[in-house]
Protein backbone atom coordinates (compact mmCIF):
# COMPACT_ATOMS: atom_id res chain seq x y z
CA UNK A 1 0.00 0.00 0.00
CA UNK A 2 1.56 3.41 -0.84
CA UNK A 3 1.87 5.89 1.43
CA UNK A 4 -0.12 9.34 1.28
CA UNK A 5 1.75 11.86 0.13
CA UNK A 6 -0.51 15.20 1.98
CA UNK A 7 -1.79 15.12 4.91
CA UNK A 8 -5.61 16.27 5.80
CA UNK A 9 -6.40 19.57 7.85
CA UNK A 10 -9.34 20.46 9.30
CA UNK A 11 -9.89 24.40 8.95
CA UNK A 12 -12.17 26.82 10.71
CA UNK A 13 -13.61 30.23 8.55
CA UNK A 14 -16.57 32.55 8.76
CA UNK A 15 -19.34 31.63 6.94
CA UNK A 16 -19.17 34.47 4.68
CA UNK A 17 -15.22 33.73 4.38
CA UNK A 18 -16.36 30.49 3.02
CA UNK A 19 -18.39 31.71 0.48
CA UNK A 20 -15.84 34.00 -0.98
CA UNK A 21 -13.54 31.06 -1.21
CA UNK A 22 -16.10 28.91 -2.68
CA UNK A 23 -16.87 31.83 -5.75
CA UNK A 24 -13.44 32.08 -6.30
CA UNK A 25 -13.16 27.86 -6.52
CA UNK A 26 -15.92 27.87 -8.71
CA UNK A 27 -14.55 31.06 -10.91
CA UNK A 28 -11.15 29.75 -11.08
CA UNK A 29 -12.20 26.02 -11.67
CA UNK A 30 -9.94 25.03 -8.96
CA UNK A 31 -11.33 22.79 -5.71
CA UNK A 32 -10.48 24.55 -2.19
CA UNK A 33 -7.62 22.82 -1.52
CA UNK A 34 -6.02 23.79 -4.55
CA UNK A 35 -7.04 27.54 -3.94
CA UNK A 36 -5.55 27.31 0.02
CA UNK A 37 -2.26 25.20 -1.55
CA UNK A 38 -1.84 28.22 -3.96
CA UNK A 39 -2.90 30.96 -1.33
CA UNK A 40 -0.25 29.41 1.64
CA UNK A 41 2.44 29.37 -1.39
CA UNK A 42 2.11 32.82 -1.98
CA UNK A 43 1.94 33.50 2.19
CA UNK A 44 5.39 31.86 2.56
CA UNK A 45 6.88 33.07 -0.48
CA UNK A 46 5.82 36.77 1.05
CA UNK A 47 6.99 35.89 4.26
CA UNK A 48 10.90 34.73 2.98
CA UNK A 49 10.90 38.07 0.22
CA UNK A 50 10.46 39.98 3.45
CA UNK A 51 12.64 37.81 5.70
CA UNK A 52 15.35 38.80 2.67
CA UNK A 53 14.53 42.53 2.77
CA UNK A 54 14.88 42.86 6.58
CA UNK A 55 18.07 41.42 6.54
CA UNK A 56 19.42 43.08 4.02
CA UNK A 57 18.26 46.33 5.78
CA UNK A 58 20.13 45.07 8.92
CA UNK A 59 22.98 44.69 6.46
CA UNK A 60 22.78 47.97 5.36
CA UNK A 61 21.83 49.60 8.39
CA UNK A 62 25.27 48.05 9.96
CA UNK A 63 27.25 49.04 7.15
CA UNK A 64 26.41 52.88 7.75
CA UNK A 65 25.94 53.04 11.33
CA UNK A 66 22.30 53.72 11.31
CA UNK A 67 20.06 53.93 14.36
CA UNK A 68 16.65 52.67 14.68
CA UNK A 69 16.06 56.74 15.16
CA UNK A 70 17.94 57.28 11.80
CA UNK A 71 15.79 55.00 9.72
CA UNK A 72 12.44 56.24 11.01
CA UNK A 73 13.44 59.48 10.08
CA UNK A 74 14.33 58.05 6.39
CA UNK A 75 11.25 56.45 5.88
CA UNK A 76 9.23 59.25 6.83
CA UNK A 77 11.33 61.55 4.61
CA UNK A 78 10.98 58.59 1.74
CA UNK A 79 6.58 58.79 2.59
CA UNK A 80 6.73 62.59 2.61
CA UNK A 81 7.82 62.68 -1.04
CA UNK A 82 5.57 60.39 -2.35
């Protein structure tokens, strides 16, 4: 007998959380698991790109001596121009 090769979860959602998930199923002719498979990819891909940027900004941060003090002050001049 072969062994499984997933392993079942049971998962909790609002109704109307449920629903959405079911449109978009039906819309993207995909079953639920498929759609939360897909949706937890993209979660942990997110997760590592920003895992990546923070340490590169500890990197960089290092590098030029900045401050926690200095880099708030960056980003709000970076969010002022924009």
């Amino acid at each position: 007998m072969l062994a499984r090769t997933t392993k079942i979860l049971t998962l909790s959602l609002p109704p109307e959380m449920l629903k959405e998930v079911e449109k978009i199923a039906k819309e993207e002719n995909r079953t639920r698991s498929e759609l939360f498979r897909e949706a937890l990819r993209q979660y942990i891909a997110s997760k590592e790109r920003w895992r990546r940027i923070r340490k590169w900004g500890s990197k960089i941060a290092k590098e030029q001596e900045l401050t926690e003090a200095d880099i708030e002050r960056i980003v709000d001049e970076v969010r002022s121009k924009g």
